[in-house]
Every structure is written in C-alpha cells, then in structure tokens.
Protein backbone atom coordinates (compact mmCIF):
# COMPACT_ATOMS: atom_id res chain seq x y z
CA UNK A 1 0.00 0.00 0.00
CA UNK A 2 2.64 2.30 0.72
CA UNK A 3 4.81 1.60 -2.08
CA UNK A 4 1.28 2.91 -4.08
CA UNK A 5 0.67 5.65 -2.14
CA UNK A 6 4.42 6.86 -3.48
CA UNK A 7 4.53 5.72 -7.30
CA UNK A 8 2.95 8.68 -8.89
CA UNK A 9 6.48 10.29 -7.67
CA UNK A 10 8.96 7.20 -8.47
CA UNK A 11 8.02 6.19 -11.20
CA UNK A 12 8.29 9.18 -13.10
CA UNK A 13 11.51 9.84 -11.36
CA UNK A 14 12.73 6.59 -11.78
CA UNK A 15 12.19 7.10 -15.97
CA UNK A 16 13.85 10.36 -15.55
CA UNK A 17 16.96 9.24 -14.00
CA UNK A 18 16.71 6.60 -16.61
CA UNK A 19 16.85 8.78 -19.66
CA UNK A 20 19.57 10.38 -18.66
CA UNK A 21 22.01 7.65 -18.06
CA UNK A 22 20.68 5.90 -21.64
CA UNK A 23 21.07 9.87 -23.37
CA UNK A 24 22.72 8.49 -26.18
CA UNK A 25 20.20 6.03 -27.64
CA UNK A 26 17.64 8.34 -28.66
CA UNK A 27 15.34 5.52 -29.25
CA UNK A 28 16.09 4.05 -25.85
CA UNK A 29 15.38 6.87 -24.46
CA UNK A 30 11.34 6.97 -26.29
CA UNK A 31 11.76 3.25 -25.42
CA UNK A 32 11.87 4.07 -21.62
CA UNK A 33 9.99 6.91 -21.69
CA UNK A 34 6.67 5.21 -22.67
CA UNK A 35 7.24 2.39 -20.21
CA UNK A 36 7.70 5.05 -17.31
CA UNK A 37 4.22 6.87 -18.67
CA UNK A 38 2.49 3.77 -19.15
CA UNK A 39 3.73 2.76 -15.43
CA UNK A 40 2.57 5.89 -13.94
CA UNK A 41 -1.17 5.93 -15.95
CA UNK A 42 -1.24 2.17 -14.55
CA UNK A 43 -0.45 3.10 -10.94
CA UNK A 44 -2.84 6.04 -11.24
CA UNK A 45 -5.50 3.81 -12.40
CA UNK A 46 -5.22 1.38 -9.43
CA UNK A 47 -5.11 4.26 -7.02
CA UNK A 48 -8.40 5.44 -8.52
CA UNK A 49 -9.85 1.77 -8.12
CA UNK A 50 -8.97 1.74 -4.34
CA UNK A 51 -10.06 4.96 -4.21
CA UNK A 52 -13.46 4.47 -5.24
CA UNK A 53 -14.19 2.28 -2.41
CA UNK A 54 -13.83 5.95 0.07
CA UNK A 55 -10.58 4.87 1.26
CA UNK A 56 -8.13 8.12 1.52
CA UNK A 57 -4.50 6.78 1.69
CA UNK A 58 -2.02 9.19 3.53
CA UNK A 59 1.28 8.36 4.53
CA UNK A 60 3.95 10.35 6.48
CA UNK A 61 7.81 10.18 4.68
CA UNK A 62 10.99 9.67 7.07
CA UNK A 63 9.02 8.11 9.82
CA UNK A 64 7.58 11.59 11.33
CA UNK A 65 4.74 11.83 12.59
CA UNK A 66 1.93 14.13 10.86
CA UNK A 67 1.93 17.37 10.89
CA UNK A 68 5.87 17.34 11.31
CA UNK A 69 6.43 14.57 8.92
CA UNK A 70 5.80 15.11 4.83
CA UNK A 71 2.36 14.08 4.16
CA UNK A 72 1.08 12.15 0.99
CA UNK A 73 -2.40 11.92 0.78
CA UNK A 74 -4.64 10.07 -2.08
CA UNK A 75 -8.39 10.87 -1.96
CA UNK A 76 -11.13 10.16 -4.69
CA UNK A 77 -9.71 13.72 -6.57
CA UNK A 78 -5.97 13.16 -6.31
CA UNK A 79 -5.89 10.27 -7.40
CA UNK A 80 -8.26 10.54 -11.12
CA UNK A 81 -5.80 13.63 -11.55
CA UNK A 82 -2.65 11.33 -10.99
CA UNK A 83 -4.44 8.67 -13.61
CA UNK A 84 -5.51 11.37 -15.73
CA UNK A 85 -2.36 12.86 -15.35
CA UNK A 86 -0.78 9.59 -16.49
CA UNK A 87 -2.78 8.80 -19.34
CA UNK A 88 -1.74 12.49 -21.13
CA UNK A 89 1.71 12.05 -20.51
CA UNK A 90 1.68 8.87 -22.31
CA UNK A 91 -0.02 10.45 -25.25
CA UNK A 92 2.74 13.34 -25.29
CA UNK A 93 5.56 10.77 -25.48
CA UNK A 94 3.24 9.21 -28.37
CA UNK A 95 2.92 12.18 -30.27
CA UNK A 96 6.72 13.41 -29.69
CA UNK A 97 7.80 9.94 -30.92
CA UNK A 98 5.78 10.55 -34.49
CA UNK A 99 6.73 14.19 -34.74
CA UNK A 100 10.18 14.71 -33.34
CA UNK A 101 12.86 14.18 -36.00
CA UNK A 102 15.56 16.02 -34.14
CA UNK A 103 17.00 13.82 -32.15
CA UNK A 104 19.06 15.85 -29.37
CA UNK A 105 15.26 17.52 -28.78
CA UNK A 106 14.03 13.74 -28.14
CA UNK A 107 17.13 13.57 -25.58
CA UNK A 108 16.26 17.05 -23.77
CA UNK A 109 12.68 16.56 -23.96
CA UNK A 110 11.80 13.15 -22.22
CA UNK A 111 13.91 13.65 -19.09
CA UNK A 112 12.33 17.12 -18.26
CA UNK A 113 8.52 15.26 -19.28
CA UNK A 114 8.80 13.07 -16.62
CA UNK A 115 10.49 15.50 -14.19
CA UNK A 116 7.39 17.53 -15.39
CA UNK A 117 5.47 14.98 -13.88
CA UNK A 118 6.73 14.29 -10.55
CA UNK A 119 6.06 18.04 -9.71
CA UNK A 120 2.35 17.31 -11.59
CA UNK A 121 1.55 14.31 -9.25
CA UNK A 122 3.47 15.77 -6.00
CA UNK A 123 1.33 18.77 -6.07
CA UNK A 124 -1.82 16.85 -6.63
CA UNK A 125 -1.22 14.05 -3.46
CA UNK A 126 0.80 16.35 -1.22
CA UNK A 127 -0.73 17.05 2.30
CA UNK A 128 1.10 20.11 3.15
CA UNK A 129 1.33 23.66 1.95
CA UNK A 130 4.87 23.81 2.15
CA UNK A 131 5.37 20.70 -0.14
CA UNK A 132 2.85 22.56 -2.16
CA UNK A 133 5.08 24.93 -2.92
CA UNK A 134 7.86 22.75 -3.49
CA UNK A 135 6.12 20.55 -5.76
CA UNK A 136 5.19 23.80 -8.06
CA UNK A 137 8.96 24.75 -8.23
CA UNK A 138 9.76 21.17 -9.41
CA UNK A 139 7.17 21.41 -12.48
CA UNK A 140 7.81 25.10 -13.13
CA UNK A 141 11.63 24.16 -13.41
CA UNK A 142 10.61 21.35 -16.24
CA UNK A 143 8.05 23.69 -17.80
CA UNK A 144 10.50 26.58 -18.00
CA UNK A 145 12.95 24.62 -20.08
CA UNK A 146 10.66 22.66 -22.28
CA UNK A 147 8.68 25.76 -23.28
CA UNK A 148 11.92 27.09 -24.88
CA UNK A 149 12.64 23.13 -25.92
CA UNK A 150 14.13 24.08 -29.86
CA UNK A 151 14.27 27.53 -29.30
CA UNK A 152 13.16 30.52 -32.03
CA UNK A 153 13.28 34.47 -30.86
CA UNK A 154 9.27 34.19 -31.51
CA UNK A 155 9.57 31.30 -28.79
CA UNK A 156 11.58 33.04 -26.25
CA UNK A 157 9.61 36.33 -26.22
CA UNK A 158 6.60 34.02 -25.24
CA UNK A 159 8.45 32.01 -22.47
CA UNK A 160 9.46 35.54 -21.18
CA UNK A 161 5.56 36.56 -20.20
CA UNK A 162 5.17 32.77 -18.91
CA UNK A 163 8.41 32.97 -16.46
CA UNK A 164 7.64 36.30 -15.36
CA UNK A 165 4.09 35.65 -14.39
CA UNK A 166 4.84 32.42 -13.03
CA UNK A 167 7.58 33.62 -10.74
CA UNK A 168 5.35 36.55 -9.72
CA UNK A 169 2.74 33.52 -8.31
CA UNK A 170 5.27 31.53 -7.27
CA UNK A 171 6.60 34.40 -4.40
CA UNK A 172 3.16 35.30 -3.68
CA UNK A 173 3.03 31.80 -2.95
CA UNK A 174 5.99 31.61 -0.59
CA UNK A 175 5.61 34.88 1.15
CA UNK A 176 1.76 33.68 1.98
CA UNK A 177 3.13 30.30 3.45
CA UNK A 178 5.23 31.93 5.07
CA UNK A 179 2.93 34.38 7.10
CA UNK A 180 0.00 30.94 7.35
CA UNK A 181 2.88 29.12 9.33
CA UNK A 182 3.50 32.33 11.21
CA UNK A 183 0.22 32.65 12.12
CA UNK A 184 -1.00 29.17 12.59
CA UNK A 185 2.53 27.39 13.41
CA UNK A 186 1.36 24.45 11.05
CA UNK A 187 1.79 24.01 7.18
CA UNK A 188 -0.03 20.53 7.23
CA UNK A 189 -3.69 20.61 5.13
CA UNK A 190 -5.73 18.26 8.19
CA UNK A 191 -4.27 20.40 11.06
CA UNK A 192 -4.69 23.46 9.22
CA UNK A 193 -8.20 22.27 8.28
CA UNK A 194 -8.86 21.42 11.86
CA UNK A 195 -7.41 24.68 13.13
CA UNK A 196 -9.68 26.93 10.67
CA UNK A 197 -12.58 24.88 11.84
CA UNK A 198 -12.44 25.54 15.44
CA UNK A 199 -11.51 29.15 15.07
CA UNK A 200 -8.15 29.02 16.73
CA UNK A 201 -6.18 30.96 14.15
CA UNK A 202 -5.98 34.83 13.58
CA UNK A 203 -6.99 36.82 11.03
CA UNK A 204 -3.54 37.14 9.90
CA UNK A 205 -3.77 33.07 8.71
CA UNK A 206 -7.26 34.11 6.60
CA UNK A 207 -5.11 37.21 4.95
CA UNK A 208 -2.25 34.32 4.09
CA UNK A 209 -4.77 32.07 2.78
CA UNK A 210 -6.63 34.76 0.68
CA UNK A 211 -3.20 35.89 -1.08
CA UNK A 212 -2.13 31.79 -1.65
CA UNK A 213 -5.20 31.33 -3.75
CA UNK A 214 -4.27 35.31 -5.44
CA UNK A 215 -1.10 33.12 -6.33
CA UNK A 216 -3.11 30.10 -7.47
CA UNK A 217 -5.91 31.95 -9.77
CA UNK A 218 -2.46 33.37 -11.92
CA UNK A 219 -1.26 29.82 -11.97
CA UNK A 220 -4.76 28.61 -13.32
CA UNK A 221 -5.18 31.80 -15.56
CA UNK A 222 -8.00 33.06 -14.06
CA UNK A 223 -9.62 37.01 -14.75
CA UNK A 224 -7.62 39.24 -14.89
CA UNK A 225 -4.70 37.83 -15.18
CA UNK A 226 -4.50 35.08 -17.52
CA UNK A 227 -3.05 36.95 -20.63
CA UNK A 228 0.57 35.11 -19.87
CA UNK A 229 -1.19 32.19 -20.98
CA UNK A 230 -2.32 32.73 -24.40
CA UNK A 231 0.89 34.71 -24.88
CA UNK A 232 3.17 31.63 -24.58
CA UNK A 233 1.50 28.21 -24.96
CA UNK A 234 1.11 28.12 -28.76
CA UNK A 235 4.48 28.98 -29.39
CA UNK A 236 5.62 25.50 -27.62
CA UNK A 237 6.24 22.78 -29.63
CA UNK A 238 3.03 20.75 -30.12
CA UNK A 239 3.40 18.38 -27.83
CA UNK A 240 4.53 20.31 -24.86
CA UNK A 241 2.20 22.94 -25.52
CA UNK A 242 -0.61 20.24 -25.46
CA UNK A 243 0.56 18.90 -21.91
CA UNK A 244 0.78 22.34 -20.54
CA UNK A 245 -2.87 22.79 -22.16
CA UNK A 246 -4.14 19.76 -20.35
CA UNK A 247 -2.40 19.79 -17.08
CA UNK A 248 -0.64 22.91 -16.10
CA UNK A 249 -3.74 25.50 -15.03
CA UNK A 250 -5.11 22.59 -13.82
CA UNK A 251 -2.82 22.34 -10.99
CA UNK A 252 -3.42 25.72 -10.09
CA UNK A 253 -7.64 24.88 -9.90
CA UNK A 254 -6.65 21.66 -7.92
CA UNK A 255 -4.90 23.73 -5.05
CA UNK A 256 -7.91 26.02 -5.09
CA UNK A 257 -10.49 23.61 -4.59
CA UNK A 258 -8.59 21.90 -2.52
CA UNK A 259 -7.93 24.65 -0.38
CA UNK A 260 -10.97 26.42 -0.39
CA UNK A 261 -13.08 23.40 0.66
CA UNK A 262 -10.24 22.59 3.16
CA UNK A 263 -9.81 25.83 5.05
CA UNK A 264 -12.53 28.32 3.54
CA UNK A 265 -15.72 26.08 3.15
CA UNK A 266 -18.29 27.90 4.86
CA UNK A 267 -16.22 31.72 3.59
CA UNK A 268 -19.27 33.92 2.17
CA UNK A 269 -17.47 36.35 0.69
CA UNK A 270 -14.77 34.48 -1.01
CA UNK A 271 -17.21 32.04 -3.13
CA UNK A 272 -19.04 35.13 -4.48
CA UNK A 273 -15.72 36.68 -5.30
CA UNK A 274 -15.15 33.61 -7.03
CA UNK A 275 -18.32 33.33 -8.92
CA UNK A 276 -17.96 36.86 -10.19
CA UNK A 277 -14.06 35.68 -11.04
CA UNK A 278 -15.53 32.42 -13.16
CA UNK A 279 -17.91 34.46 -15.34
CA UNK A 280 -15.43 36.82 -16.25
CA UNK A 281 -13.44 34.17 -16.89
CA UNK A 282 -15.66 32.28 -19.34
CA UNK A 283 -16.68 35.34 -21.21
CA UNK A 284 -13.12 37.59 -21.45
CA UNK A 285 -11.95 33.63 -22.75
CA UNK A 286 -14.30 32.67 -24.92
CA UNK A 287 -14.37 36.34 -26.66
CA UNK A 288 -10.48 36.35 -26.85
CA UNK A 289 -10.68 32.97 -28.96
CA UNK A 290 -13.10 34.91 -31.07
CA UNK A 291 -10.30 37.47 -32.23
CA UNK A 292 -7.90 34.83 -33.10
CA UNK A 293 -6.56 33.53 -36.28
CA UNK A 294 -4.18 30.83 -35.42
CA UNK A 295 -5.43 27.19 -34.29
CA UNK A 296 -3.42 26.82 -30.69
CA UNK A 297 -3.79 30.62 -30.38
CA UNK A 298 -7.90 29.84 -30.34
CA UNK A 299 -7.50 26.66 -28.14
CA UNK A 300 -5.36 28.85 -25.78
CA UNK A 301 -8.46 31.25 -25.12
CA UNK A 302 -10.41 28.47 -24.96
CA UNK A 303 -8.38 27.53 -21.64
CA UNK A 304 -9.00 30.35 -19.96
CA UNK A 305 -12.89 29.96 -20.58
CA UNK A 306 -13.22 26.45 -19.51
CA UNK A 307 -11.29 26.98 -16.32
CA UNK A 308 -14.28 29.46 -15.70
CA UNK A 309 -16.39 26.58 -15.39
CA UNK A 310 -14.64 24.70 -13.05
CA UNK A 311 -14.17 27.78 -10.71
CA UNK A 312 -17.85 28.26 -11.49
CA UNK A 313 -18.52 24.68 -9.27
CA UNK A 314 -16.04 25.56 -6.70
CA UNK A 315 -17.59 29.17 -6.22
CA UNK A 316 -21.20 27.35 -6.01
CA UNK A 317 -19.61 25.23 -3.43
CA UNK A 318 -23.30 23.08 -3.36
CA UNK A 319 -22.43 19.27 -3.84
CA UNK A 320 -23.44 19.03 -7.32
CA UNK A 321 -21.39 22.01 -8.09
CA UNK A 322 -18.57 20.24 -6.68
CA UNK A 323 -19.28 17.29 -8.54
CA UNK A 324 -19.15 19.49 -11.70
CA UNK A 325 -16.48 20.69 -11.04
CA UNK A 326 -14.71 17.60 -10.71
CA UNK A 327 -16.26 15.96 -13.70
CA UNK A 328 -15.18 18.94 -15.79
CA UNK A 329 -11.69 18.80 -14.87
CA UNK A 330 -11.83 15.04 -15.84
CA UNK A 331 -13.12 15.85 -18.86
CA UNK A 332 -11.28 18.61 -19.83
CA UNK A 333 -7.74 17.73 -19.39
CA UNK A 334 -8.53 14.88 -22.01
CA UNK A 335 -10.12 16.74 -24.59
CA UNK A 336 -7.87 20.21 -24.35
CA UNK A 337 -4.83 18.06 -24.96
CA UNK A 338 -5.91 15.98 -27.97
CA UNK A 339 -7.52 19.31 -29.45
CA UNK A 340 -3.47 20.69 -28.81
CA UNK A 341 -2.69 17.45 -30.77
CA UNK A 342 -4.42 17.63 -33.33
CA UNK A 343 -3.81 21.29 -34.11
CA UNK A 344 -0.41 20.22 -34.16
CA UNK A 345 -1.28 17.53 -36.60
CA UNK A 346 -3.23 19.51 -38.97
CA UNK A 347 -0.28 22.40 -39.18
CA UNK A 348 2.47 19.89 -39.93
CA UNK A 349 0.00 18.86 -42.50
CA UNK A 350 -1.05 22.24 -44.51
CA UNK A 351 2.44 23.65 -43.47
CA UNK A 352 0.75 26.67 -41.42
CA UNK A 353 -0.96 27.26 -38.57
CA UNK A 354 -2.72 30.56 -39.17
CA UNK A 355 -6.06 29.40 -40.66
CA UNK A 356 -6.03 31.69 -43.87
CA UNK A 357 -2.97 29.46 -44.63
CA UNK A 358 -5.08 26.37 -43.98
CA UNK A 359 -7.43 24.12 -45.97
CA UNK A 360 -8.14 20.99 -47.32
CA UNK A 361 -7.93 18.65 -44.53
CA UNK A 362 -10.90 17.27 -44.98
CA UNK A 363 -10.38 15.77 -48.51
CA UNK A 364 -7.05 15.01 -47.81
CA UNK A 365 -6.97 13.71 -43.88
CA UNK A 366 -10.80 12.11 -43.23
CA UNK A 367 -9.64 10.64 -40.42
CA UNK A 368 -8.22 13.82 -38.87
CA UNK A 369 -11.28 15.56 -39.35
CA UNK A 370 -13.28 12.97 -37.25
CA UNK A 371 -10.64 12.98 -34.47
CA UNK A 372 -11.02 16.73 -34.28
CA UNK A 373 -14.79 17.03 -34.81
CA UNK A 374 -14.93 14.74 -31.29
CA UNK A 375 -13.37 17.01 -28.86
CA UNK A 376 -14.14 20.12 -31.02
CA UNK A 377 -17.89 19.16 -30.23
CA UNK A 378 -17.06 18.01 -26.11
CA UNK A 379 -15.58 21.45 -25.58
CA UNK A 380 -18.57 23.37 -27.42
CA UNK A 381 -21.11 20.74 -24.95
CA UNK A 382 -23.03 19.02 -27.47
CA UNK A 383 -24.66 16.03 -26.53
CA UNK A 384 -23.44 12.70 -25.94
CA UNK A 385 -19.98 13.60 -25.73
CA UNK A 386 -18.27 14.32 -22.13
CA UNK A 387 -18.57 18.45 -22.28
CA UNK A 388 -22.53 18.48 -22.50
CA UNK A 389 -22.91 16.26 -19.28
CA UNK A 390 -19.96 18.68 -17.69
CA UNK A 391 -21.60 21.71 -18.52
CA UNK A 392 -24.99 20.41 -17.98
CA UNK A 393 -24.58 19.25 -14.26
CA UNK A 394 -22.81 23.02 -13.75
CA UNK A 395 -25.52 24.91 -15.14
CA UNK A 396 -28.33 23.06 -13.17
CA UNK A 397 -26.45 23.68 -10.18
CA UNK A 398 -26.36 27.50 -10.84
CA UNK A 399 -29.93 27.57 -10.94
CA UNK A 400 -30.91 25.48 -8.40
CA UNK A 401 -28.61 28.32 -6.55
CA UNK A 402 -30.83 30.89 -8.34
CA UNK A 403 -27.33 32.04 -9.97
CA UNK A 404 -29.51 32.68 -13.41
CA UNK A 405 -26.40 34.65 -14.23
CA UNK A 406 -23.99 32.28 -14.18
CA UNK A 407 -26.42 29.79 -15.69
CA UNK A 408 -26.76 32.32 -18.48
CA UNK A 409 -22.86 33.21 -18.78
CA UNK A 410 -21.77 29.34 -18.94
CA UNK A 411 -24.93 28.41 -21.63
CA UNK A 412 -23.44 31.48 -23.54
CA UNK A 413 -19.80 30.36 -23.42
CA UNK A 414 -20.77 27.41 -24.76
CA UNK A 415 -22.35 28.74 -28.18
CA UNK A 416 -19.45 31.20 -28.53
CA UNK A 417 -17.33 28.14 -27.95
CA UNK A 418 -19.24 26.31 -30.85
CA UNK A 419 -18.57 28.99 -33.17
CA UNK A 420 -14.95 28.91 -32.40
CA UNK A 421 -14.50 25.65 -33.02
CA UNK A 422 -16.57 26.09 -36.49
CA UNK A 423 -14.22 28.03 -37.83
CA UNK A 424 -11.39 26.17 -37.53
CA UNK A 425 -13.66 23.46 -39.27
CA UNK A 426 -14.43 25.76 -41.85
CA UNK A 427 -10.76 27.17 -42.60
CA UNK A 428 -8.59 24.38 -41.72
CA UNK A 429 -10.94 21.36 -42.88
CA UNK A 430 -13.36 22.73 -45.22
CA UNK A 431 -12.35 25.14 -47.27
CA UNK A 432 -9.80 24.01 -50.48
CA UNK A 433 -6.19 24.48 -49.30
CA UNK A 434 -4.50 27.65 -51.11
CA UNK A 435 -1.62 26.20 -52.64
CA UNK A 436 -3.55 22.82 -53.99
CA UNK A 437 -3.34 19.78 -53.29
CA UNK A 438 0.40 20.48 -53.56
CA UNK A 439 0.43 22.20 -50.14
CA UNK A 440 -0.92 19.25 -48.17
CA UNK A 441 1.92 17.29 -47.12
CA UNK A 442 2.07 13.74 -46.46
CA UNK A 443 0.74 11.71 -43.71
CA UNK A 444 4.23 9.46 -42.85
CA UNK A 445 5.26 8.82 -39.88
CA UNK A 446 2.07 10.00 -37.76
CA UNK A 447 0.54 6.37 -36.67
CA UNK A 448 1.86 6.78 -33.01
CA UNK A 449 0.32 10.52 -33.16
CA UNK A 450 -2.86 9.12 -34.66
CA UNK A 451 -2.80 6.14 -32.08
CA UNK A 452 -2.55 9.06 -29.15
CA UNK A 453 -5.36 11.08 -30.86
CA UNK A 454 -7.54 8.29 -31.41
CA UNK A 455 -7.40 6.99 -27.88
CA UNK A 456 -7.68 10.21 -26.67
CA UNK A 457 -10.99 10.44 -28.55
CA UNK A 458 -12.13 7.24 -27.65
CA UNK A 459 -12.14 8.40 -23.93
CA UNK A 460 -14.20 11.34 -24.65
CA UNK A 461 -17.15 10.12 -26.42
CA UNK A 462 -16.69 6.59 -23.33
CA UNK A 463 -16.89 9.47 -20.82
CA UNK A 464 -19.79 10.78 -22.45
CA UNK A 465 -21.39 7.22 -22.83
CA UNK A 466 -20.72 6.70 -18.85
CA UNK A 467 -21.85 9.92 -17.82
CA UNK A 468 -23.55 8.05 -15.03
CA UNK A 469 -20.30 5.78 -13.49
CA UNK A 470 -18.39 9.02 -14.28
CA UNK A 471 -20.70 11.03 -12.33
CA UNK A 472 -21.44 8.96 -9.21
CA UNK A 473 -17.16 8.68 -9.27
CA UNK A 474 -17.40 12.96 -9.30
CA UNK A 475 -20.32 13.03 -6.84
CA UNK A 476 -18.54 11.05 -4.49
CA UNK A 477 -15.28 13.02 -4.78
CA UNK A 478 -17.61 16.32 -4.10
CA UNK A 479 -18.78 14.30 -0.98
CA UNK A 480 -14.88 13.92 0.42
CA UNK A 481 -14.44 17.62 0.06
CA UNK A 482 -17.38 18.84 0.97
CA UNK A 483 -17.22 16.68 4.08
CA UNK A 484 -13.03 16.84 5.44
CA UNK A 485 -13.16 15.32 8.34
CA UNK A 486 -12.12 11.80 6.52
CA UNK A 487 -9.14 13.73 5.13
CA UNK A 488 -7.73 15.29 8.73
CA UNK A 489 -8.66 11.92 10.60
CA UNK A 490 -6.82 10.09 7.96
CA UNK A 491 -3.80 12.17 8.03
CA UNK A 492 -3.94 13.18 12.05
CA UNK A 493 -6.00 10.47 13.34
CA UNK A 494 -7.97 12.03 16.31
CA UNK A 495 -6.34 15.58 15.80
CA UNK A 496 -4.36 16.48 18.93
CA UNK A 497 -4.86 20.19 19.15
C-alpha cells in the first residue's frame, strides 16, 4: 500500500533518472519513456480503483509523525488527476515519438517530461502547503525549459511573459506560506483544516490564505490575469504545448479547490468573489478565442474559458457544483490536450498554422477531421460527448442556486465556444487548401500521433457514454471535500490540538 501511495512520484523519477544515463540512444530513451508513462497511468489507475471504495491513503515520509512529517495523501480527486495525469503524458511521449525528428530535442525533452510529472503528481497528493510549494517549483523548473525546448526568438519572447508571471505567483506563494505558518505554526492541510474549523487561528492566517489562492488563480489563468497564458502556450512545440494545455492550469484549480473546501468552506465572501471571477473568466476567454486567427492561439483562449467553469462549481460550493467541477476537470484535461494534438497535426500537415494558410484537410486527412470534430464538439457541450454532461450538471447547479447569471454566462460560453470551433472546421478542414493539393503534405510517420489522438478520442465520447459511473465517481469526490473530516482523521487520526 505504501509503495502505491508513493509511485505517482517514483516512477516518473525513476524514468527520468533513466533517460539520462541511456542519453545516447535516442530511441532508448522513447523506449523508456513510454514504459515510465504507461507505469505511472497504470499506478494512477489502481489508485483510482482503491479509491473508489472511500478509502483516503495518507502516509507520512521519514518516519515523522503528521503534521511534522511530509504528508502524501490520495483521496477520490488526487488520485483521477494522478491517472488522468498519467494517461496524457503517455499520449505526449506518443505524439513526440511521431513528430520529433531532431534527435538531441528527443534527448532534452523526455527527461524534463517526466520530471514535469513528478512536480504534476506531488502537487496533486501532497498534504502540506509547504510541499505545495515545493512541488510547483519542481514542475515550473521542467516547464520553463521545455517551453523554450528548440528555441526561435518568436519562442523566447513568449516564455518571457510565462516565467515572469509564473515567478510573480510563485513568491506570492511563498511569502503567503510563510505568514499561514506564522500565524498558525502548522503548514499541514488536516491540522490546518482542523485549526480553521475551530476558530483558533488569527486573522492574519485568513489574509495568508486569501493571497495563496491570489497566487493560485495566476497559476490557473484566471480574470484578470490570464493573458501570460495565451501569450506563450502556442508557441511550444506541439506536444509540450498540449501537456501544458491539459495539465498545467489545472494544478493551479486543484490547489484552489482543494484549499478552499479545506480551510474556507463555509467563507461567504470568497465564493461570491469567485463566482464573479468564473464568469469573467468564461466570457473575457471565450471572446479572446473569437479574435484569433491561429489554431493553438484559439485553443489557448479556450483555456482560460473552460477553467471558468470549473471555478464556477467551486464558487457554487453546493455538492453538485462540486461534482461538476470535478467531472469537468476530468473531462477537460482529455479533450484540451488531444484538441493541442491535433492542431499540431493539422499544421504539420497544410504547413501553417494561421487558418487563412489552412485548408483541405478534410479531402485530404478524413480521419483527422473525425478525431477533431470529437473534442471540437465536447468542448462546445453538445450532446453525448463528455462536455454536454460537464456543462450540464454546472448549469443546473447554478440555478438550483438561483445564480440565473452564471447559468446564463456558462450556456453562452458554450455557443461562442461552438462557433470557435466552427471556424477552424471551416478554414482548416473545409475550405480548399491555397496552394492545392500540392500544399498538403504527407501523412508518414504519424501512426503513433494518430494512435494518441484516437485513444484520446475514444475516452471522450466513453466518458460521455458513462456519464452516469463518471458522475457517481465525481459526486462522491464532491462528498470527500465537501465533508473533510475523513481527510484530517486520515492524516492526524484524532487531531491532537
């Protein structure tokens, strides 16, 4: 049990340290990094099955006792992000594998993916703010050298914004730790939890907390600042960009729900701060994606409108909001990334990725037009596919909240969505390619790309097929977080102060 309780940080480790020392075999080096992804989505799978059952796994390292020991803690919600988490790193290797023909990239690249990933799946089953903050340095270090991964001035003047910003967070971050532990003389989530709930802490702990999740709504590009985001993750290449599309902001939403149900719960104020931060969100998002031109650049907005929604269930803070919440993150990790993938796809295939430069696809990649009509249509939430049950579970809990403007914001996001994803099916798909058929190029060497994609795909329209297991697996999630005491008594036991 304990040995599971610590994969989701060995095994990627374990591949890391392994690329390095096999550096120069390229191909041992894909070789071992799609056994350590497959090994970590395999492990996060398991965790989710024992997981299911309502058992929270926590574990103290070094033989310390909680709160002065680092905590690890696996509940219903960290451990479908460490599966999920998993399962897109194993389609990044995929991808990079079909598209990478340089090979001292492929050498650079794998090692810092699955260093990537330990800070991923540390921040998601930590049980301490302090290792919180640790973990985020970890995958900020790998996502600061793979977004400049091939390098390009038009590259570096993007990673520039995303370092900045990110660094900005990242001392907010510290400095409010530093002031919670002041103030409370814990860092560990149960005690903290525990000490918020009885009222023994000042109000110099609430100030901390309130400018930690300041640092976390930059990390998860929420309004108003989320214009680092679109500003550097299309210029990535395509398959980091699509991993930092489907997991990076996400981390930065997991720490806020996890904090906010943790230590704020029952906080008034800060959930209708929040719900006025969501629908400004959504709508400054979606109507940024409208202005674009370039494929990534319109999935880019399209991240910071779809983390709306998610904040949108947290702000609600009612269990099926919750549950919403957590079923959208599920379902939106998949899609964003295989909608990065694809994009990627389609550009190495017309030879552009501004969409006046596009065409043809359709005619000359059938297949590729099905894999992106799938996740085009999740994201836009049109039924059966994943996105209509994710949006339709948040919107029902805004008005059963009588938050008919948030119902109205989300169901409008969601059209402007749909007409953002039509025109990339119109310009990129539809429309005849302007330099012939002579500016398509060919489809070799894509099968482990199309095998990622395809999968990928597969998931979303099986999520949307088994809404209901999918849903009762969310609702129960919602349950653990709306309810903590199973998380403090798991990591403290009976808490001793």
């Amino acid at each position: 049990m304990k040995a599971l309780l610590v994969s989701p940080l060995l095994i990627p480790l374990a591949t890391l340290v392994l690329c390095l020392l096999a550096r120069r075999s390229p191909r041992l080096v894909g070789a071992l990094s799609l056994v350590g992804s497959a090994a970590l989505t395999s492990a996060g799978l398991a965790l989710v099955g024992l997981a299911a059952g309502g058992e929270i796994l926590a574990g103290q390292a070094g033989g310390w006792a909680a709160p002065y020991g680092i905590t690890l803690v696996i509940d219903r919600l960290s451990a479908v992000m460490v599966a999920i988490t998993g399962i897109v790193g194993l389609a990044t290797v995929l991808v990079a594998l079909a598209r990478d023909t340089d090979a001292a990239r492929g050498r650079d690249f794998h090692p810092l993916l699955h260093g990537l990933l330990v800070g991923v799946c540390g921040a998601f089953i930590t049980g301490d703010v302090f290792n919180l903050y640790v973990w985020f340095e970890v995958l900020l270090v790998g996502s600061f050298a793979l977004i400049v991964l091939g390098g390009g001035r038009r590259r570096l003047s993007g990673t520039v914004v995303y370092v900045v910003l990110n660094l900005v967070a990242t001392m907010m971050f510290l400095l409010a730790a530093g002031l919670l532990y002041g103030a409370s003389g814990s860092l560990n989530m149960a005690e903290l939890a525990h000490l918020f709930a009885s009222g023994e802490v000042p109000a110099t702990a609430n100030a901390a907390v309130g400018l930690m999740l300041v640092a976390f709504s930059i990390k998860a590009a929420l309004f108003p600042v989320f214009g680092w985001l679109p500003a550097s993750y299309h210029l990535a290449w395509t398959p980091i960009s699509a991993l930092f599309a489907g997991l990076l902001t996400k981390v930065g939403v997991y720490a806020l729900i996890r904090l906010v149900t943790l230590l704020w719960p029952d906080s008034g104020i800060a959930h209708e701060v929040l719900l006025w931060v969501a629908c400004a969100t959504m709508l400054i998002g979606v109507l940024g994606a409208a202005a674009q031109t370039e494929v990534r650049r319109i999935l880019s907005f399209h991240i910071v409108s779809q983390v709306g929604y998610m904040i949108l269930g947290l702000a609600l803070a009612t269990p099926l909001a919750l549950a919403g919440a957590v079923f959208y993150l599920i379902h939106h990790i998949v899609v964003k990334a295989n909608l990065f993938f694809i994009g990627g796809i389609a550009a190495r295939l017309t030879g552009a990725e501004r969409l006046a430069a596009m065409g043809g696809l359709y005619a000359h990649a059938p297949w590729l037009a099905i894999l992106f009509a799938i996740p085009a249509l999740s994201l836009a939430g049109i039924p059966p596919l994943s996105g209509f049950w994710a949006k339709f579970v948040l919107v029902k809990a805004s008005l059963d909240a009588s938050a008919w403007i948030a119902a109205a914001v989300a169901l409008l996001t969601g059209i402007f969505t749909l007409l953002s994803m039509s025109k990339i099916w119109n310009e990129a798909f539809l429309k005849p390619h302007p330099g012939g058929d002579g500016g398509l190029r060919s489809v070799a060497g894509l099968r482990p790309a199309v095998w990622a994609v395809s999968a990928l795909a597969a998931m979303t329209v099986a999520i949307g097929l088994l809404a209901g297991p999918v849903m009762d697996y969310a609702s129960a999630a919602a349950e653990q977080l709306a309810a903590p005491r199973g998380y403090i008594d798991a990591v403290l036991g009976t808490p001793a102060r």
